[in-house]
Protein backbone atom coordinates (compact mmCIF):
# COMPACT_ATOMS: atom_id res chain seq x y z
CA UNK A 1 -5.79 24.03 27.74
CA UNK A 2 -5.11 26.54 25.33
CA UNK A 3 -2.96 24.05 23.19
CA UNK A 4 -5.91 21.73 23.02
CA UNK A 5 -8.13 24.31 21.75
CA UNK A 6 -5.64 25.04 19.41
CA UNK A 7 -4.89 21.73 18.07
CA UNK A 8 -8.67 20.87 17.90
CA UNK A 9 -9.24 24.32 15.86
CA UNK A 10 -6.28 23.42 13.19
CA UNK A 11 -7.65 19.61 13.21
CA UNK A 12 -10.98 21.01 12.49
CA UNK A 13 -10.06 23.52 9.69
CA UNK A 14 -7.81 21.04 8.07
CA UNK A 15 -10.84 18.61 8.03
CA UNK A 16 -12.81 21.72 6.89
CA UNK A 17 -10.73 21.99 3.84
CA UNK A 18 -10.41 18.42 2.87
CA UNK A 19 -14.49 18.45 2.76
CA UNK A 20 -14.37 21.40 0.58
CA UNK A 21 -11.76 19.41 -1.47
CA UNK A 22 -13.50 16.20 -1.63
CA UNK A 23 -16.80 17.51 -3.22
CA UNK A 24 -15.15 19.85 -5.71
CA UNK A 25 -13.09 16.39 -6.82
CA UNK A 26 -16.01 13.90 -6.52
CA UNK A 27 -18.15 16.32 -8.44
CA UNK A 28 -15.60 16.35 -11.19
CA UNK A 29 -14.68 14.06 -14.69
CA UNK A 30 -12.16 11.55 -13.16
CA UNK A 31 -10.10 13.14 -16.37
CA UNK A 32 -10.51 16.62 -15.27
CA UNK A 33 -9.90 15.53 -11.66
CA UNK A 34 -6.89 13.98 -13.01
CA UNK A 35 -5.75 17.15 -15.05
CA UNK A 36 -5.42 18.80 -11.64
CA UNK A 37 -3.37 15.99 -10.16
CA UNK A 38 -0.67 15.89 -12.70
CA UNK A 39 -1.05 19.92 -12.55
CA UNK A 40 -0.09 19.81 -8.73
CA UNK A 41 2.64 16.51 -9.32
CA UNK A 42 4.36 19.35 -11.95
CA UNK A 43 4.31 21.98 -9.38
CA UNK A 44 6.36 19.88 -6.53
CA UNK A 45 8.46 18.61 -8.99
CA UNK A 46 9.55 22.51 -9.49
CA UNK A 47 10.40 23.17 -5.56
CA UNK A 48 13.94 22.54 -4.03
CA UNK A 49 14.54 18.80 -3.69
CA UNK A 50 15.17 19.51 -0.01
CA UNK A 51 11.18 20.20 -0.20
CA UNK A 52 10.16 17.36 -2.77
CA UNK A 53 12.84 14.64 -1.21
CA UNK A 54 13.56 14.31 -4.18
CA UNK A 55 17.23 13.03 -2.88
CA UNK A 56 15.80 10.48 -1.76
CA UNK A 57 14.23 9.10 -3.94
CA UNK A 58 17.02 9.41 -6.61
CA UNK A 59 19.27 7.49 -3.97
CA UNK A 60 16.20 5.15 -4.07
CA UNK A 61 16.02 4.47 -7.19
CA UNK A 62 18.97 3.93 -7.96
CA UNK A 63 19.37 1.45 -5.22
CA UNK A 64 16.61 -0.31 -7.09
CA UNK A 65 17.52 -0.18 -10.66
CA UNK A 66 21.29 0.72 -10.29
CA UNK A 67 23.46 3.58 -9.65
CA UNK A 68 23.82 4.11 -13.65
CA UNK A 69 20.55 4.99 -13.94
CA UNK A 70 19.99 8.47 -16.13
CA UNK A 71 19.46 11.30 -14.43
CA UNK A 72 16.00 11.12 -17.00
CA UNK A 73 14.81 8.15 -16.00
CA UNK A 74 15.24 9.54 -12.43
CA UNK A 75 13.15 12.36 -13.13
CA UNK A 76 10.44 10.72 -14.94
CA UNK A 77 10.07 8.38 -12.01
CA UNK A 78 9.72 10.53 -9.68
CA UNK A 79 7.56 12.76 -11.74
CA UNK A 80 5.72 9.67 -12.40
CA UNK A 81 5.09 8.65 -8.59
CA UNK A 82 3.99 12.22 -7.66
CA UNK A 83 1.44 12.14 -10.58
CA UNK A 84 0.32 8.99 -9.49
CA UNK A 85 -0.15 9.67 -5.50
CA UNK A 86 -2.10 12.90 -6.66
CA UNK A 87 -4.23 10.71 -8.77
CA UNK A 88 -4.61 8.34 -6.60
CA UNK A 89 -5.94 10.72 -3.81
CA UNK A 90 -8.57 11.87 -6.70
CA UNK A 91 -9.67 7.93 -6.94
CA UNK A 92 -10.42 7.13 -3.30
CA UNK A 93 -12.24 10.36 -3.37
CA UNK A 94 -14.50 9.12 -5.95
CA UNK A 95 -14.18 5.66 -5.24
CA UNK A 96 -17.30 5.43 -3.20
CA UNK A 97 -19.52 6.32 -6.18
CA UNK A 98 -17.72 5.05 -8.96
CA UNK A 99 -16.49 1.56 -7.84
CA UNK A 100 -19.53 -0.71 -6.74
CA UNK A 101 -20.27 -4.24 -7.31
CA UNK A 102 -21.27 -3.72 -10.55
CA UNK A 103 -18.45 -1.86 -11.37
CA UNK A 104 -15.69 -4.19 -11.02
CA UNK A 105 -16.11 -5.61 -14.46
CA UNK A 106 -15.57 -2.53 -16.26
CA UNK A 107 -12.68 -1.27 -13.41
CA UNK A 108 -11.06 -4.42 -13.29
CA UNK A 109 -8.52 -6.82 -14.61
CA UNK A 110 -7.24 -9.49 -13.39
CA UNK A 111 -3.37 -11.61 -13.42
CA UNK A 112 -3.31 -14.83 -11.34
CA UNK A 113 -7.35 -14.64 -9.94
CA UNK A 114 -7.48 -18.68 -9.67
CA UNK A 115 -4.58 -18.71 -7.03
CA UNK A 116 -6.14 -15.55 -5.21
CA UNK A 117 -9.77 -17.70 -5.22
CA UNK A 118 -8.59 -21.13 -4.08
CA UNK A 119 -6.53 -19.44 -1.06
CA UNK A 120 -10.07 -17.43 -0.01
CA UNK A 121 -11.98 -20.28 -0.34
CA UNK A 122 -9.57 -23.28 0.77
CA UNK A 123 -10.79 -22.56 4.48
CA UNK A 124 -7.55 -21.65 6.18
CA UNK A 125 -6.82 -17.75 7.35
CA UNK A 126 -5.24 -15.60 4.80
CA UNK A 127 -2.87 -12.77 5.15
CA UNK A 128 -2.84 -10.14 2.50
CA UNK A 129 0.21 -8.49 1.61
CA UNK A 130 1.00 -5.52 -0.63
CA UNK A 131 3.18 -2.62 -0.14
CA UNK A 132 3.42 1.66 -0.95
CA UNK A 133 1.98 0.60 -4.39
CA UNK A 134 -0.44 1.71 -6.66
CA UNK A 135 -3.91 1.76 -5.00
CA UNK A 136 -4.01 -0.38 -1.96
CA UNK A 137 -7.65 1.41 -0.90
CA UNK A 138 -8.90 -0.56 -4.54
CA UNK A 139 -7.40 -3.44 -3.77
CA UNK A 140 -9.36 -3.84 -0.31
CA UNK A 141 -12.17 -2.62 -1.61
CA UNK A 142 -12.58 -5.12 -4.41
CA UNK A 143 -12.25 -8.53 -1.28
CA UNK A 144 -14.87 -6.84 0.26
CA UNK A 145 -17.35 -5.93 -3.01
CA UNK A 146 -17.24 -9.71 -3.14
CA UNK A 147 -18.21 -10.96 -0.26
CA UNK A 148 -14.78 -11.79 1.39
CA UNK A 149 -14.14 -8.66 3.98
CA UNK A 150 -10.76 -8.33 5.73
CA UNK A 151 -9.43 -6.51 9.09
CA UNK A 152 -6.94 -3.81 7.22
CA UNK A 153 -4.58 -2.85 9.46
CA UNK A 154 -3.74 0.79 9.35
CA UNK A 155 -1.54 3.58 11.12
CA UNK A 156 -4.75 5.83 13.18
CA UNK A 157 -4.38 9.65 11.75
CA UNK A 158 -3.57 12.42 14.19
CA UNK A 159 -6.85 14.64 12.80
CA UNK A 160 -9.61 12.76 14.69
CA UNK A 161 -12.07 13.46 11.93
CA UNK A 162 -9.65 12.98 9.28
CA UNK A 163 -9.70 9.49 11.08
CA UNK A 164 -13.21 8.89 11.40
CA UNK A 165 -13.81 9.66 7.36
CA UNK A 166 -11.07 7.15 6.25
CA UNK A 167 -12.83 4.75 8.34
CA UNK A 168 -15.99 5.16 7.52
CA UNK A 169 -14.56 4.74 3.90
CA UNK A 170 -12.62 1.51 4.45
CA UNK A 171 -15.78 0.22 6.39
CA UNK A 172 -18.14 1.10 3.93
CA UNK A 173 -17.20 -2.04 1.84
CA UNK A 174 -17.48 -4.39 4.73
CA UNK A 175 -13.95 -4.08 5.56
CA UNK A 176 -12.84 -3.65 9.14
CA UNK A 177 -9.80 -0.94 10.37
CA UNK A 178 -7.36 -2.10 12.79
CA UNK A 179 -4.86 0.27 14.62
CA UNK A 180 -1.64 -0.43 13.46
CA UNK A 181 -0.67 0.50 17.52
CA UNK A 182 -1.02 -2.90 19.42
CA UNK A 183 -2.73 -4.45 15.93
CA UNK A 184 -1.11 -8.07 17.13
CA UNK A 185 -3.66 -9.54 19.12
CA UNK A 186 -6.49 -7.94 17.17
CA UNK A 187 -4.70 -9.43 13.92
CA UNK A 188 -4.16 -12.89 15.58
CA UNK A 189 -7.65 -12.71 16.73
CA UNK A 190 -8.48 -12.62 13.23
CA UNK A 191 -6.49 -15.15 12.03
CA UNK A 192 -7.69 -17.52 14.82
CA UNK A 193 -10.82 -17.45 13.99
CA UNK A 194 -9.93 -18.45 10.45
CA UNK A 195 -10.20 -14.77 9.00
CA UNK A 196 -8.15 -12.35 6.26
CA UNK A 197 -6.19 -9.66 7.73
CA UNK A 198 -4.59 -7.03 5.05
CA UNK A 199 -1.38 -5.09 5.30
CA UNK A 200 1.55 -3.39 4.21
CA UNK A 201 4.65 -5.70 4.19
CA UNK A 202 7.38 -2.70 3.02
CA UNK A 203 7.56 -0.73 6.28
CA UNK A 204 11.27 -0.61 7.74
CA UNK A 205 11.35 -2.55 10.69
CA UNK A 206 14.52 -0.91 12.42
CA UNK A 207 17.18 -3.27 14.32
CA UNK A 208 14.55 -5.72 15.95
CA UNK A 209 13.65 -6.64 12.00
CA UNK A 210 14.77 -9.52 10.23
CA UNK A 211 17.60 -8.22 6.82
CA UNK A 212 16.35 -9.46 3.49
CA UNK A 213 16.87 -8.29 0.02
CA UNK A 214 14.74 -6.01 -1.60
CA UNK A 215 15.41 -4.87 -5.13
CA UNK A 216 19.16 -6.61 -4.03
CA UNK A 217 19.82 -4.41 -0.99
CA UNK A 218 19.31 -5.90 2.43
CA UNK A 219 16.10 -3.94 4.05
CA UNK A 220 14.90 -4.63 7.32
CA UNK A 221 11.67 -6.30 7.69
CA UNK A 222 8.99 -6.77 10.35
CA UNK A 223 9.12 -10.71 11.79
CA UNK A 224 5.68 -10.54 12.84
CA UNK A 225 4.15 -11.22 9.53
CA UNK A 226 5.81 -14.54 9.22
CA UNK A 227 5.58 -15.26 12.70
CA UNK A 228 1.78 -14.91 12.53
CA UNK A 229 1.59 -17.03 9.12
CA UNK A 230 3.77 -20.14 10.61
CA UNK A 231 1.20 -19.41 14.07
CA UNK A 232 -1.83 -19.88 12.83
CA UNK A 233 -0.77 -21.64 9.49
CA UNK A 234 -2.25 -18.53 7.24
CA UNK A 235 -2.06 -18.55 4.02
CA UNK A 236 0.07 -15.41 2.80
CA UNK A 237 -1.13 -13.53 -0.52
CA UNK A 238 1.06 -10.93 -2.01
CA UNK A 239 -0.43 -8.81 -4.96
CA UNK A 240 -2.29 -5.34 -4.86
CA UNK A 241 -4.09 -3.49 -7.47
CA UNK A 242 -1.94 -0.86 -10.14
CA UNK A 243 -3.18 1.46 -12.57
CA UNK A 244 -3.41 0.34 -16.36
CA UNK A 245 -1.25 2.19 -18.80
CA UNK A 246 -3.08 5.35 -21.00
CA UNK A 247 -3.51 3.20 -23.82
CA UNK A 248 -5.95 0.60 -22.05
CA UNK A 249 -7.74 3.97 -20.20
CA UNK A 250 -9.20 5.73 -23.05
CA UNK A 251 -12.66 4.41 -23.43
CA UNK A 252 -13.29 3.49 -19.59
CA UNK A 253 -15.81 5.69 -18.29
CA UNK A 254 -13.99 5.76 -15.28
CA UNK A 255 -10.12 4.32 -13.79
CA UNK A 256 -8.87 1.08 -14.78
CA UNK A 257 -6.87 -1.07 -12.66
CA UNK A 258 -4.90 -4.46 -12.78
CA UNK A 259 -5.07 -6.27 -9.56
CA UNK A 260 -2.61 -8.81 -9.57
CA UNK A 261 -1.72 -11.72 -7.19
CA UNK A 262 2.10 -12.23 -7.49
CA UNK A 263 2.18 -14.92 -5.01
CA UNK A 264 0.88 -17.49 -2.55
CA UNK A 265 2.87 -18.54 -0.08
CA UNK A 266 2.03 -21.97 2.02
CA UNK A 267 3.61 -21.71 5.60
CA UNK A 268 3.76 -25.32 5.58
CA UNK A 269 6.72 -25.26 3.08
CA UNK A 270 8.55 -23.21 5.57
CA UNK A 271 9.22 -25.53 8.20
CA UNK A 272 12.85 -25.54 9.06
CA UNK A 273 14.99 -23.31 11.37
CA UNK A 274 15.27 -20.08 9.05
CA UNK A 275 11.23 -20.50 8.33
CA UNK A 276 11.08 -17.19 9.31
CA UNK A 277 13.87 -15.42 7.32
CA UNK A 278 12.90 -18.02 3.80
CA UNK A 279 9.12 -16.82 4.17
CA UNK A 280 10.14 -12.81 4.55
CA UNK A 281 12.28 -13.26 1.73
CA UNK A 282 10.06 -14.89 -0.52
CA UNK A 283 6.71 -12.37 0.47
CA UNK A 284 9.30 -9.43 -0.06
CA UNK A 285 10.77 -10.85 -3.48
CA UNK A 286 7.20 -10.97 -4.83
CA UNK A 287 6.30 -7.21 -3.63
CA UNK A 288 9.41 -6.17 -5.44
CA UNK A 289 8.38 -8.17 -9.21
CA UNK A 290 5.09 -6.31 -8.73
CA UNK A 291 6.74 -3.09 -7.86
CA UNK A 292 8.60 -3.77 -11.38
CA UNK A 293 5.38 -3.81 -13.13
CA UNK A 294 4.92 -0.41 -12.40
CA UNK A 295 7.83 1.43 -10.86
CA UNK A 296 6.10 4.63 -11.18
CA UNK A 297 3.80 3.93 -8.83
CA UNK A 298 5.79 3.18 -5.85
CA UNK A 299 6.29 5.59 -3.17
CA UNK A 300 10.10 6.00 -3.80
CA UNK A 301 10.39 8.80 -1.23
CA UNK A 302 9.51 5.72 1.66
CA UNK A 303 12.91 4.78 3.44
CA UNK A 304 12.10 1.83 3.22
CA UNK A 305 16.57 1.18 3.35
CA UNK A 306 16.55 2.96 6.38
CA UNK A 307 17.84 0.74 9.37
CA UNK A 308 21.65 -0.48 7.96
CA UNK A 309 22.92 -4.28 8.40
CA UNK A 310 24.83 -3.05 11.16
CA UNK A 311 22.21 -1.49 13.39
CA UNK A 312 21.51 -5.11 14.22
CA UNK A 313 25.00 -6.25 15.15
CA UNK A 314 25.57 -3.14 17.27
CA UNK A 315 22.74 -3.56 19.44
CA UNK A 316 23.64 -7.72 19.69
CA UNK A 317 27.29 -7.14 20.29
């Protein structure tokens, strides 16, 4: 008993803080709020790299780009992807009041809309795929501002109210938050009934994944994505929505973002025995061209390498 009061009293000062937090940021200039971020993605960047896993992301990156890549350009990536989770935190603060319908004009650009538009609207269920990059929470919100909601799937938080705000927020656009835990039937559901679901397709899927390349490495990869595309014959869109360089920043009155479609994928190309492995592939080799748009905003400190080749022979053999 005494553990539960505990846990509820740290839940409910944690949630107590991030309150505080949220109206001193939403209150704020998005540039000022933005002077803090990069203020804070300095300070980790000065702790031990045992703190900042920084280690790993080094290893990650050069997995990614090569092992010759300067020690520099290491830093400056991962200085960059600090910077930007900070800021990104700051945007789905003020996100609720800053990016409305009539909005998106300003806050928006756009890089393959016509293939995005004549999946939605060609009357088959669609599966939205991004990854750890730039701001997913924009990308969501945008489907719904327009009139085409989606069941996001998402991992529930431990803090109960922490929980409860993040899905008030993702609901607030029409949107509707599925538990990643035992998300398959709710997700198939979904699909069934002709519907978008939206998820993260970069998640290591440990020995019961299928091996693909990812930025030329093999990574192991969830099946169920696929599975659930060649099920139901879903359409699968891979794109998300990434921050626009300085330059293209200055006169917005608030954050602007590119959301991209890299791909769409028909299931009904995939129709021979390694359907499964060709159509992982494929939605993995567009994440990783829209990763390269913007490297700095990937979550490099994500093992995403984590489960080797071999994990999978072991356990077959």
């Amino acid at each position: 008993m005494q553990g539960t009061w505990q846990q509820t009293a740290r839940h409910f000062g944690e949630y107590a803080v991030f309150r505080v937090l949220l109206f001193i940021v939403q209150c704020l200039p998005h540039r000022t709020a933005f002077a803090l971020a990069d203020a804070l993605a300095w300070l980790i960047c000065q702790l031990p790299p045992r703190w900042n896993r920084y280690s790993v992301a080094a290893e990650n990156l050069r997995t990614a780009f090569g092992a010759e890549l300067p020690d520099a350009e290491v830093q400056r990536l991962f200085f960059g992807m600090w910077r930007h989770l900070f800021r990104m935190v700051c945007e789905m603060v003020q996100l609720p009041r800053r990016f409305r319908l009539a909005d998106c004009a300003e806050v928006l650009t756009f890089e393959g809309r016509e293939q995005c538009v004549r999946a939605i609207l060609e009357g088959r269920p669609v599966l939205f795929l991004s990854g750890h990059f730039g701001n997913w929470e924009i990308s969501v919100a945008t489907f719904g501002h327009f009139g085409f909601p989606s069941a996001v799937v998402a991992r529930d938080l431990d803090n109960p109210w922490l929980h409860r705000w993040f899905q008030r927020f993702r609901e607030s656009t029409g949107n509707q938050l599925v538990s990643k835990a035992g998300a398959g039937a709710e997700v198939s559901d979904v699909l069934q009934r002709g519907g978008m679901a939206s998820l993260l397709c970069d998640q290591d899927a440990g020995r019961s994944g299928v091996f693909v390349d990812f930025f030329g490495r093999p990574a192991s990869t969830f099946k169920s994505i696929a599975l659930l595309a060649l099920q139901y014959n879903a359409l699968v869109v891979v794109g998300g929505a990434w921050r626009l360089p300085a330059e293209q920043q200055r006169t917005a009155r608030w954050v602007r973002f590119c959301l991209t479609t890299e791909a769409v994928l028909d299931p009904q190309h995939y129709q021979t025995e390694d359907a499964i492995e060709r159509l992982t592939q494929d939605f993995t080799a567009a994440l990783e061209r829209l990763i390269r748009k913007a490297p700095e905003q990937y979550f490099w400190v994500h093992r995403r390498w984590k489960t080797p080749v071999g994990a999978r022979r072991r356990r077959g053999g």
